[in-house]
Structures are given as structure tokens and as C-alpha cells.
Protein backbone atom coordinates (compact mmCIF):
# COMPACT_ATOMS: atom_id res chain seq x y z
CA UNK A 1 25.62 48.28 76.01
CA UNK A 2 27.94 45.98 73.82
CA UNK A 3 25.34 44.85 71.30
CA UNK A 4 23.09 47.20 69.67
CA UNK A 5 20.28 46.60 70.03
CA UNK A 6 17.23 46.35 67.25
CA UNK A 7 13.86 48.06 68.24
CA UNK A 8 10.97 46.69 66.52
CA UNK A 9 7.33 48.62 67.10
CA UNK A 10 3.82 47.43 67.02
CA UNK A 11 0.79 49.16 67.50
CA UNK A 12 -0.55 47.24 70.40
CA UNK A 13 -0.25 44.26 73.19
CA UNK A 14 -1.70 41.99 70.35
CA UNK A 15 0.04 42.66 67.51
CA UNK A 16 3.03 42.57 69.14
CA UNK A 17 2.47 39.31 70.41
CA UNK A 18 1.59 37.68 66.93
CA UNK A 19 4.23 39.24 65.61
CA UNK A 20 6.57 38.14 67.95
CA UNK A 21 5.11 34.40 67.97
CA UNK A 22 5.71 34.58 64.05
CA UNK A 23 9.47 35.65 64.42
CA UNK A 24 9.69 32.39 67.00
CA UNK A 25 8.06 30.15 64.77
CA UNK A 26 10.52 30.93 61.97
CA UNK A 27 13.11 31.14 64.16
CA UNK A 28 12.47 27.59 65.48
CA UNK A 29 12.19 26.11 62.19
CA UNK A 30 15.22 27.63 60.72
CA UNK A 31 17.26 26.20 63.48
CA UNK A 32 15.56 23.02 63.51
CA UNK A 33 16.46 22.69 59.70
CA UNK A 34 19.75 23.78 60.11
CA UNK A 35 20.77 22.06 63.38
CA UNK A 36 18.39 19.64 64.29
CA UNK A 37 17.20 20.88 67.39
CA UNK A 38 16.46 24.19 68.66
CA UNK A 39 16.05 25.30 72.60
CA UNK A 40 13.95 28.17 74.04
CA UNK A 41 13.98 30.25 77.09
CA UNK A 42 10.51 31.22 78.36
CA UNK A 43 9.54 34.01 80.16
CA UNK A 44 6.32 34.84 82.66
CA UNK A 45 4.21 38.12 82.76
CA UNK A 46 1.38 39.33 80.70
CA UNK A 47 3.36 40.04 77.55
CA UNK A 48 5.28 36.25 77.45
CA UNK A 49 2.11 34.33 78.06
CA UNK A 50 0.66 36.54 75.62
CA UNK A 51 3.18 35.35 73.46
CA UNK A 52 2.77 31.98 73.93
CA UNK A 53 -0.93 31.96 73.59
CA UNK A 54 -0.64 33.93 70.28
CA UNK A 55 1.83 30.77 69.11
CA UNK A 56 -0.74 28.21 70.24
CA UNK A 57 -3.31 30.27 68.08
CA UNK A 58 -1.36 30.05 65.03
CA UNK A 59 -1.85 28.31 61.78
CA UNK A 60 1.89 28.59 61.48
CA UNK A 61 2.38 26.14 64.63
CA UNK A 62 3.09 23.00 63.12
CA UNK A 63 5.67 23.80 61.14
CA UNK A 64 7.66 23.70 64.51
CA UNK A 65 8.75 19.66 65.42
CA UNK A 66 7.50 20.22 68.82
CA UNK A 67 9.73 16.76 69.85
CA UNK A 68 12.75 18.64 68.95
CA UNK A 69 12.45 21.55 70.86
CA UNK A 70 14.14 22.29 74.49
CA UNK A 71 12.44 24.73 76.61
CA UNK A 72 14.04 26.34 79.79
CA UNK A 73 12.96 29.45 81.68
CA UNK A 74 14.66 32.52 82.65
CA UNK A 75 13.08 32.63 86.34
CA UNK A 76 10.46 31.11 88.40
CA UNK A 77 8.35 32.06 91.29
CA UNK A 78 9.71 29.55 94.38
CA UNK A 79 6.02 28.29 94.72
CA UNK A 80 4.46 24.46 94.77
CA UNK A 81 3.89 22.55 92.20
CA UNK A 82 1.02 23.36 90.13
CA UNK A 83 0.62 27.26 92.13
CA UNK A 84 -1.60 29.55 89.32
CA UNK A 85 1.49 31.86 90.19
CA UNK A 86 3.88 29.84 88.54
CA UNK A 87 5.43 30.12 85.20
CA UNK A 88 5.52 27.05 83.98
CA UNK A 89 1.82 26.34 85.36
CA UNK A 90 0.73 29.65 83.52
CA UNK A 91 2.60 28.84 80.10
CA UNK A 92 1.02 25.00 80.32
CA UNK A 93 -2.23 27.16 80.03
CA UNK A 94 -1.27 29.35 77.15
CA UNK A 95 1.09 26.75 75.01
CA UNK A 96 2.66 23.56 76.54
CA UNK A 97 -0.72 21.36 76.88
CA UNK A 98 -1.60 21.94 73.23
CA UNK A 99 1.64 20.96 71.47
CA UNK A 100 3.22 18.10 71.49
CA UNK A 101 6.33 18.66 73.43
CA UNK A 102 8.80 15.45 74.66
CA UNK A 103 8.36 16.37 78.32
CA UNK A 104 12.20 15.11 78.76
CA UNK A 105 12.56 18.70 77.09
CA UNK A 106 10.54 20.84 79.00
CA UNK A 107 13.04 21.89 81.51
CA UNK A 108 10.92 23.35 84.52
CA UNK A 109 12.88 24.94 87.56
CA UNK A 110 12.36 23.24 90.67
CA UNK A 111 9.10 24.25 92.72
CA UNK A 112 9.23 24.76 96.71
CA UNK A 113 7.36 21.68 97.87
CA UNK A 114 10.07 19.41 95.39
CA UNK A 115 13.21 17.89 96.03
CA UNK A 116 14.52 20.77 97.68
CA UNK A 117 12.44 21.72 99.82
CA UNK A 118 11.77 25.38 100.76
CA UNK A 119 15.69 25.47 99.89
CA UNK A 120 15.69 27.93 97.06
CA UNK A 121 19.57 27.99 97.13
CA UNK A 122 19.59 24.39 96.08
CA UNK A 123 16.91 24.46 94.01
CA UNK A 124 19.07 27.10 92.02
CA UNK A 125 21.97 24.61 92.60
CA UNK A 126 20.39 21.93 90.56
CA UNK A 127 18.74 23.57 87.71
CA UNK A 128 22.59 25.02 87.55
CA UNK A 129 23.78 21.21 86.90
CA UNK A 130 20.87 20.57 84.96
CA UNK A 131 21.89 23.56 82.31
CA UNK A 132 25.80 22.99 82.44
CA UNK A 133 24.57 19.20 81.49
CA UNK A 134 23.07 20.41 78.09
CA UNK A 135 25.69 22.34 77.56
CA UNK A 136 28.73 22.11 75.46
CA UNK A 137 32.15 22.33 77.03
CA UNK A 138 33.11 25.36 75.02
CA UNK A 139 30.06 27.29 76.14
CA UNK A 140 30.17 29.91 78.71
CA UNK A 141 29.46 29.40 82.61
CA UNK A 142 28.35 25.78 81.90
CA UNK A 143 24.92 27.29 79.90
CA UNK A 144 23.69 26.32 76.46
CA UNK A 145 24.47 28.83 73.65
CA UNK A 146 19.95 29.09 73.54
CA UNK A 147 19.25 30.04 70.21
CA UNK A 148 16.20 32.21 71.63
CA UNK A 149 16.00 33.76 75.19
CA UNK A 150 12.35 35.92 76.22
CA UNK A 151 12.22 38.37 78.62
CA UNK A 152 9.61 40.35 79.92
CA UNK A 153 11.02 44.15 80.90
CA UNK A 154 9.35 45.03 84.34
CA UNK A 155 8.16 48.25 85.26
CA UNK A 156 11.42 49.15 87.30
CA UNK A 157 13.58 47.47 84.45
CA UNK A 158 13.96 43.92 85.58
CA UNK A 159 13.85 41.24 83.70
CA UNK A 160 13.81 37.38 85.16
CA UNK A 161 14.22 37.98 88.63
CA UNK A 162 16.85 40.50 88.59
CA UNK A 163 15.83 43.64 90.08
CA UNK A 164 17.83 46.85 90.60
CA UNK A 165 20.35 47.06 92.50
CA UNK A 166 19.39 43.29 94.08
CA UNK A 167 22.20 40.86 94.83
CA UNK A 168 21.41 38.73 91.89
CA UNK A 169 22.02 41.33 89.50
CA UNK A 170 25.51 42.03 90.89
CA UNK A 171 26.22 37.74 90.30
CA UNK A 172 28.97 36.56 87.87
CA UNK A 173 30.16 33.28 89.07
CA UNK A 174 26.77 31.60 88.78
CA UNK A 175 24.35 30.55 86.17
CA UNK A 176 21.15 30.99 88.36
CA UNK A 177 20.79 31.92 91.89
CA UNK A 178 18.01 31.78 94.46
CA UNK A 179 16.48 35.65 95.08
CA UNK A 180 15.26 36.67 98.44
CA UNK A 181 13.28 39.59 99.25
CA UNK A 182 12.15 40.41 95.63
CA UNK A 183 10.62 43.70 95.96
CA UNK A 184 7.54 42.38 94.31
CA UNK A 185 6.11 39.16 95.54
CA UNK A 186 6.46 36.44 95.60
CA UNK A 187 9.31 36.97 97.21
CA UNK A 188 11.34 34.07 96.76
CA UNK A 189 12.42 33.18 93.41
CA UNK A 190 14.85 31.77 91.09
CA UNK A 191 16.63 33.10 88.24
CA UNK A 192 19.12 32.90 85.33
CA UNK A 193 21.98 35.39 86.15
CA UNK A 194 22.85 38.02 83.66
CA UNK A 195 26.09 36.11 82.49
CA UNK A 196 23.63 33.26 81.59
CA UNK A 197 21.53 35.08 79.55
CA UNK A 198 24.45 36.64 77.96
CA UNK A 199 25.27 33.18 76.47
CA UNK A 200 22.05 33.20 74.19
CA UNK A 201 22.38 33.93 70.89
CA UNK A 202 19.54 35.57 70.55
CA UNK A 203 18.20 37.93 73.22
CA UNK A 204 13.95 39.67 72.63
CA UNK A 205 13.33 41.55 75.50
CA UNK A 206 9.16 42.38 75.13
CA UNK A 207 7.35 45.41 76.50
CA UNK A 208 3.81 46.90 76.27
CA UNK A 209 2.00 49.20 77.81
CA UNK A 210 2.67 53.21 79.29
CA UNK A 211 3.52 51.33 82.45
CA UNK A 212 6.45 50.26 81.11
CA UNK A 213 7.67 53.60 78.75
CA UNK A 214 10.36 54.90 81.44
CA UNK A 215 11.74 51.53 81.78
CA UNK A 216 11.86 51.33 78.23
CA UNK A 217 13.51 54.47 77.61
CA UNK A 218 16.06 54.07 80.64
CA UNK A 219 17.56 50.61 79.85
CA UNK A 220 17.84 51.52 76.32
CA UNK A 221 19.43 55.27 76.86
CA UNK A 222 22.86 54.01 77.99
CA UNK A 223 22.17 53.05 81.93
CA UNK A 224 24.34 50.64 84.07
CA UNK A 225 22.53 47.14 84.26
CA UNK A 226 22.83 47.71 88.03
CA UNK A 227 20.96 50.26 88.08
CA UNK A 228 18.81 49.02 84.99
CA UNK A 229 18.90 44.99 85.03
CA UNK A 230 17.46 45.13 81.03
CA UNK A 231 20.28 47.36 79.96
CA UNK A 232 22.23 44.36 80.60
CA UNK A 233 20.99 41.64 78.67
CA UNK A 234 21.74 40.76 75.07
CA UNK A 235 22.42 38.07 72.82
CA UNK A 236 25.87 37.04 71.37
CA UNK A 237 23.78 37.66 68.24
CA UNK A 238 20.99 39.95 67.90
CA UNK A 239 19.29 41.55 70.91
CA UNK A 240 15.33 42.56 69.51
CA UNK A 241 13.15 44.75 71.74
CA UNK A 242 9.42 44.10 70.89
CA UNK A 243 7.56 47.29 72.41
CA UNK A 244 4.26 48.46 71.45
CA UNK A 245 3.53 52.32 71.04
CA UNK A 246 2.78 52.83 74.31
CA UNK A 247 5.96 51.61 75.77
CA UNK A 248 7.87 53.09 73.28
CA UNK A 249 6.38 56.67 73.70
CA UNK A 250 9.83 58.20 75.20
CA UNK A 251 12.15 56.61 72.97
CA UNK A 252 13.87 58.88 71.10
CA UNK A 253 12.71 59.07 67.50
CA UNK A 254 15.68 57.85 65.81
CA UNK A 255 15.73 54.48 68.02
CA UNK A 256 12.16 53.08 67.53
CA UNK A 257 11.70 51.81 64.46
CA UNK A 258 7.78 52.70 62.97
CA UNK A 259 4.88 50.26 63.86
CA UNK A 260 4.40 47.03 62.09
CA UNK A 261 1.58 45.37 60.99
């Protein structure tokens, strides 16, 4: 792994995801004082709408300027607009319908019934364009430099829709690509590439739950991101792992850090 990683641990699912919707309030803020704007990557599952239901709960969430934030997402079920399955339609619920986001910023990836039809290759395309268009010339593969990037860790170690040994893992050319035959369904899907999320600053990959201790343990003991997909994302500045106890049960004891409160 070429960034070492931090491993912060929490004693359960909820703490972890106050916790971790604390660090992204500061986080925002900081940038948005120092830079004006600040853009997010979002992530699905139970532990990054957790997340973003612990933000909307908290007294904290108006410090963010909620006009000057850019939100993108790291991968997206290929389903039609408004599907309970999706994402976006699932972090609407938890965060986006309470805040007052500028929805010229809320940068959804295309659903199947849109302008691409059932063309997830396209639909990849576009939301390719639509990142190399925010992003500076200097930045790499045509994708913003994020200043935070979420991702759940799966069960088998994915994370977006990169899976194990999946074509989409192996991709270095392109900044998001259309998955077929995800071993868990949907399906069809798109996702950020690992070079994409490579060109966040800031990487937090979150865990929870004994489900998800051998991943845990796996990406972070040295494994190929081939054979590990979360062994291969980082940040060009700090990559966090958020676990709770249960996830981090076979970590080794010098790598997970105590619980916080």
C-alpha cells in the first residue's frame, strides 16, 4: 500500500457514524474557509447512509454552507430514476432533502431509464466528461483532486463497484466504467475506477460489523488490490479507516487504534 493508512476505532455502528459525520463536518468547513468550496464523494450501504443520517442529525450541520458544497458518488446501482435501490435516492432520504444543497452541485450518475438508456457504457461515458469538466487541467485522469472520498468496504473487500478480481478493478485508462455481472445484484452498475479515487485527497474507507472483520484484516495486511479492491484505495493525503470493534476484531493489535468515544 503506498499511503499508510490511519485506523480509527469505535465501539459500535453508531458511534462510528457520529464520529465520522463530525470529522466531515469539520472537514467541510475547514476547506470551505480555506478554499471556498469543498466537494464530497458519497458512498451507498448501511454504514454511508448511516453516515449521512448521523450528519443530518447534527447540531453541528449548519456550520457547513450547504450552497458551496459539490457532491459526487463513487458508484451507482444502473437502476431508474427514483429506484429505493439507488444511492442517490437512499442518501436524499438520509441527508440531501434536509439541507440546503444548490442542486447544480449534486452530481448524480446517470440512472437506466435517462439519457442513456439501458447503455451503462455511456452512462459511464458521460459522468466521465462531467468529472474531467470540474476538474483542473493539472489533475489526474481528468478527476477533481475531492477533498473527501467515502467508501463503504464490502464483505469480499470491494468498495464502489469494484469487486475482486472484476474487470473494473483491473481499469487504468478510465475514470469510471460501466460493471456487468456484479457478483451481487444489481448487477449492472457504475463506478469510479481505482485511479479516480486515487486522486482524492482524502480517502475514509468505513466498516462495521463481524461481517466485515476478514475483509478488514485482508485489505489492510498487505494484499494486492486485485485480489482485495480496498487495499487499493487511498488518498494523496490521508487514507482513515473508520471500523467499529467488531470489524476490527482480527486486526492486529498494533494497527487498530483503541475505541473512541
Amino acid at each position: 500500500m503506498t499511503h499508510t493508512p490511519q485506523v480509527a476505532v469505535h465501539h459500535d455502528p453508531r458511534e462510528m457514524a457520529r464520529t465520522a459525520a463530525a470529522r466531515l463536518i469539520t472537514r467541510i468547513v475547514d476547506t470551505q474557509a480555506a478554499r471556498g468550496t469543498a466537494s464530497v464523494v458519497l458512498t451507498g450501504g448501511r454504514n454511508g447512509n448511516g453516515l449521512l443520517a448521523a450528519l443530518a442529525g447534527s447540531a453541528a450541520r449548519d456550520a457547513v454552507d450547504w450552497s458551496r458544497l459539490d457532491l459526487w458518488w463513487g458508484d451507482e446501482r444502473f437502476l431508474p430514476e427514483g429506484d429505493p435501490d439507488r444511492n442517490v435516492t437512499q442518501a436524499s432520504e438520509a441527508l440531501l432533502a434536509h439541507v440546503p444543497l444548490a442542486p447544480e452541485r449534486v452530481h448524480a450518475m446517470p440512472a437506466s431509464d435517462g439519457a442513456y438508456g439501458d447503455d451503462a457504457d455511456a452512462a459511464a461515458a458521460a459522468y466521465a466528461e462531467e468529472l474531467a469538466r470540474a476538474a483542473a487541467p493539472e489533475h489526474h485522469l481528468g478527476v477533481p483532486a475531492f477533498d473527501v472520498l467515502l467508501l463503504g468496504v464490502g464483505p469480499d473487500t470491494h468498495v464502489a463497484s469494484l469487486f475482486p478480481e472484476h474487470p473494473g478493478v483491473r481499469e487504468t485508462r478510465r475514470a469510471v466504467v460501466g460493471v456487468h455481472g456484479a457478483p451481487k445484484p444489481p448487477p449492472t452498475r457504475l463506478s469510479l475506477t481505482l485511479p479516480a479515487i486515487r486522486a482524492a485527497r482524502e480517502v475514509w474507507l468505513l466498516a462495521a460489523g463481524e461481517d466485515k472483520a476478514d475483509a478488514v484484516a485482508l485489505a489492510l495486511s498487505g494484499a494486492g488490490e486485485l485480489q482485495a479492491p480496498a487495499a487499493g484505495a487511498y488518498g494523496t493525503a490521508r487514507t482513515l479507516w473508520m471500523l467499529d470493534t467488531a470489524a476490527a476484531s482480527r486486526l492486529p493489535r498494533d494497527l487498530a487504534s483503541p475505541p473512541t468515544t
